[in-house]
Protein backbone atom coordinates (compact mmCIF):
# COMPACT_ATOMS: atom_id res chain seq x y z
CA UNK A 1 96.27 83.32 121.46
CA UNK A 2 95.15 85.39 124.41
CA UNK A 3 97.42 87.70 126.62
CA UNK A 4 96.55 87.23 130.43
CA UNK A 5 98.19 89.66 132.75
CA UNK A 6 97.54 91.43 135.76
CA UNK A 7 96.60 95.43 135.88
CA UNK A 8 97.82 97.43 138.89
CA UNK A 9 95.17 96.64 141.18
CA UNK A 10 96.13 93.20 140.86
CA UNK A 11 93.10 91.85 138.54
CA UNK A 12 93.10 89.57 136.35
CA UNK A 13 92.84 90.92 132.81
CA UNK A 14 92.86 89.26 129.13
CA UNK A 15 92.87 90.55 125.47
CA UNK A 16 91.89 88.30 122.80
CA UNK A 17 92.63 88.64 119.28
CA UNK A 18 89.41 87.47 117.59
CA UNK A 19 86.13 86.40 118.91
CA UNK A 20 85.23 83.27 117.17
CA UNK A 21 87.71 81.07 118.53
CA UNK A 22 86.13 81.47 121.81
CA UNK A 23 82.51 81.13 120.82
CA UNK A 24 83.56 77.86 119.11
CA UNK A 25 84.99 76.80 122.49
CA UNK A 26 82.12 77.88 124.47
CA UNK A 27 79.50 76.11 122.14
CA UNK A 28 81.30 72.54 122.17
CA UNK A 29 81.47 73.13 126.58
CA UNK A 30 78.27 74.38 127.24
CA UNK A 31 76.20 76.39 124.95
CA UNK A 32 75.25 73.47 122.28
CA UNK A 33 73.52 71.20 125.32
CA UNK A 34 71.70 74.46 126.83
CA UNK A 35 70.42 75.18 122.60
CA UNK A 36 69.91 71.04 122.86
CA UNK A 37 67.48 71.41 125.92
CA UNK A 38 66.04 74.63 124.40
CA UNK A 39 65.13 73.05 121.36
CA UNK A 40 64.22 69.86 122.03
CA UNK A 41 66.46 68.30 119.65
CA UNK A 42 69.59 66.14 120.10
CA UNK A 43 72.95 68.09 120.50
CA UNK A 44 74.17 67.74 116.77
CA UNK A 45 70.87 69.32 115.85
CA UNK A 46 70.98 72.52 118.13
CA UNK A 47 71.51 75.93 116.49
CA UNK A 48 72.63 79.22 117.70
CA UNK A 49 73.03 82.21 116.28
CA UNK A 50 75.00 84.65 118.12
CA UNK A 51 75.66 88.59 117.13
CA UNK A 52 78.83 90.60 119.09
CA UNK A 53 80.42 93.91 118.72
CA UNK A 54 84.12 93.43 120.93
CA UNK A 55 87.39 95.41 121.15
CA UNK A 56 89.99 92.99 120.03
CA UNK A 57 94.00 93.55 120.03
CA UNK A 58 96.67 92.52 118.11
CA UNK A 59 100.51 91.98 118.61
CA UNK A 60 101.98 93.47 115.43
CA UNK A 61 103.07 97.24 114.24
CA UNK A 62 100.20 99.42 113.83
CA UNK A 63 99.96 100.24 110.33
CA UNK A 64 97.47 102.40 108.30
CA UNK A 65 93.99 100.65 108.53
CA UNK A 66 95.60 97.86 110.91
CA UNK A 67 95.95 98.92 114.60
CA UNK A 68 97.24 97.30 118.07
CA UNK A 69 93.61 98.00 119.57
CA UNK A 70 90.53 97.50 116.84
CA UNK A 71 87.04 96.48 117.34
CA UNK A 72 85.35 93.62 115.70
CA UNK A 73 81.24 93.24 114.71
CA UNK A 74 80.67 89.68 113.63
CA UNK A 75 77.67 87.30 113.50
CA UNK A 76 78.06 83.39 114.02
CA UNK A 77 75.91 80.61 113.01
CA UNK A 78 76.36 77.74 115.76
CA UNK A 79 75.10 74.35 114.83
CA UNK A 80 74.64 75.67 111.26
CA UNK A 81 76.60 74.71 107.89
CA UNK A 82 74.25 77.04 106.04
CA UNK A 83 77.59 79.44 104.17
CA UNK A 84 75.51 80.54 101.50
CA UNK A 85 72.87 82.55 104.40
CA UNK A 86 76.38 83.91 106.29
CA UNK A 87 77.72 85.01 102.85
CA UNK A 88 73.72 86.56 102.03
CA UNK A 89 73.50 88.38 105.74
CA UNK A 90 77.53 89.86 105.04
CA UNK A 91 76.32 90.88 102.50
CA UNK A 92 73.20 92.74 102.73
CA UNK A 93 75.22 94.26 106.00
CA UNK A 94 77.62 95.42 103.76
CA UNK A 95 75.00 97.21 100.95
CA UNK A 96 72.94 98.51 103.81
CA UNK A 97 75.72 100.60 105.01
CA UNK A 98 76.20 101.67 101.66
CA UNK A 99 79.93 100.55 101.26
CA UNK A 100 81.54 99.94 97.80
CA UNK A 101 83.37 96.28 98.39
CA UNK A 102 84.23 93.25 96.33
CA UNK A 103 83.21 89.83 97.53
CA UNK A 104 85.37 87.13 96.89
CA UNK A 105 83.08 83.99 97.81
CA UNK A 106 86.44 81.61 97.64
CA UNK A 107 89.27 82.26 99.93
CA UNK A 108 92.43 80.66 101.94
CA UNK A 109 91.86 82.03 105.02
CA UNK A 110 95.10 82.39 107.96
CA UNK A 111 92.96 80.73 110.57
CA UNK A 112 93.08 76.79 111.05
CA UNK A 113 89.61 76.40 112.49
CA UNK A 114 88.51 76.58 109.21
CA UNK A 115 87.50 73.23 107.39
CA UNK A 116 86.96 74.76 103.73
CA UNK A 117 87.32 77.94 101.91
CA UNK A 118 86.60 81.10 103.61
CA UNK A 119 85.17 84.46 101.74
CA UNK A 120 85.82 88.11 102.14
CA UNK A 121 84.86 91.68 101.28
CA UNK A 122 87.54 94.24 100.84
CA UNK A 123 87.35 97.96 99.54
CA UNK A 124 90.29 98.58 97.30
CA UNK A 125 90.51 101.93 97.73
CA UNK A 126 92.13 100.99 101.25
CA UNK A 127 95.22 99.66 99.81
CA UNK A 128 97.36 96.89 101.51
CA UNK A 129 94.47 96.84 104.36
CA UNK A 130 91.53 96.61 102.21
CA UNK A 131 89.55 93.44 103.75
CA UNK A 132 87.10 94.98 105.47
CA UNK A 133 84.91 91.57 106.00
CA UNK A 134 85.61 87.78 105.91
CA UNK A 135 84.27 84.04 107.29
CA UNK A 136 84.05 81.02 106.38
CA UNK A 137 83.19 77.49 108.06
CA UNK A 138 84.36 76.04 111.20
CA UNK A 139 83.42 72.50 112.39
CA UNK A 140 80.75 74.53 115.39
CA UNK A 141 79.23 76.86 112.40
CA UNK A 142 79.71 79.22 110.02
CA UNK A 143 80.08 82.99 110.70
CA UNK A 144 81.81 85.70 109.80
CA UNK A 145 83.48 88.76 111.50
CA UNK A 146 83.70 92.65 109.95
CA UNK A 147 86.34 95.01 111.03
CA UNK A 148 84.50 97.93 112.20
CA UNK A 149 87.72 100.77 112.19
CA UNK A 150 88.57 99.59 109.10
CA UNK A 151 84.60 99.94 107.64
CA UNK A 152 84.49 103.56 108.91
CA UNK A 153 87.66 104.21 107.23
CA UNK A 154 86.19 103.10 103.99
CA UNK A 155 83.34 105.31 104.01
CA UNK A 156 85.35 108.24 105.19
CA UNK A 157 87.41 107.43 101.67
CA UNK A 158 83.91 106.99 99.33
């Protein structure tokens, strides 16, 4: 779900939720031929890897750790079922920035692009909002997304 409006000036203006979504869309329109032509290599062959740091919003109640406005670091594999090397590069992210987390390598995650078990990393000491990391596969890739407010929280907290 995106929100499309228009500011003052009369622009056009959109907030998206999450980033993935739309990288899946742009890889099946465009970006799988381009990595196709790149690579030499038939379309279902073509890889991608794509890194992103975006502000994202959500429509809900801010709440501690969970806010209207947050920003979102995440890396995504296109063209790539390879969830054992997402769930290796989360985490030696994750131990590079010296967080304490637990990684839960089998999860139901709440997004339907997903065609098996996700994972996730989550700091307990955060409480109710203590996923601080979590991916999975998607029929484009595999990737996986960390929530950056939330990550600076939980080294404020260690």
């Amino acid at each position: 779900m995106m929100w499309q409006f228009e500011d003052k000036g009369g622009r056009s203006c959109c907030l998206i939720p999450e980033v993935t979504g739309l990288l899946q869309e742009t890889w099946r329109t465009s970006w799988r031929n381009k990595a196709a032509q790149d690579q030499r290599c038939a379309p279902d062959k073509a890889t991608r890897n794509v890194f992103y740091v975006q502000r994202c919003y959500r429509y809900e109640r801010p709440q501690a750790g969970r806010y209207r406005e947050f920003t979102q670091l995440g890396i995504e594999m296109l063209g790539s079922a390879d969830t054992d090397r997402a769930k290796a590069l989360l985490r030696t992210c994750l131990d590079a920035i010296d967080v304490a987390y637990q990684f839960d390598d089998v999860v139901s995650r709440g997004l339907s692009y997903y065609v098996e078990a996700g994972f996730e990393a989550a700091v307990e000491r955060l409480g109710a909002q203590k996923q601080v990391a979590g991916g999975g596969a998607y029929a484009e890739g595999v990737g996986w997304a960390v929530g950056v407010d939330r990550l600076v929280l939980a080294k404020m907290k260690s």
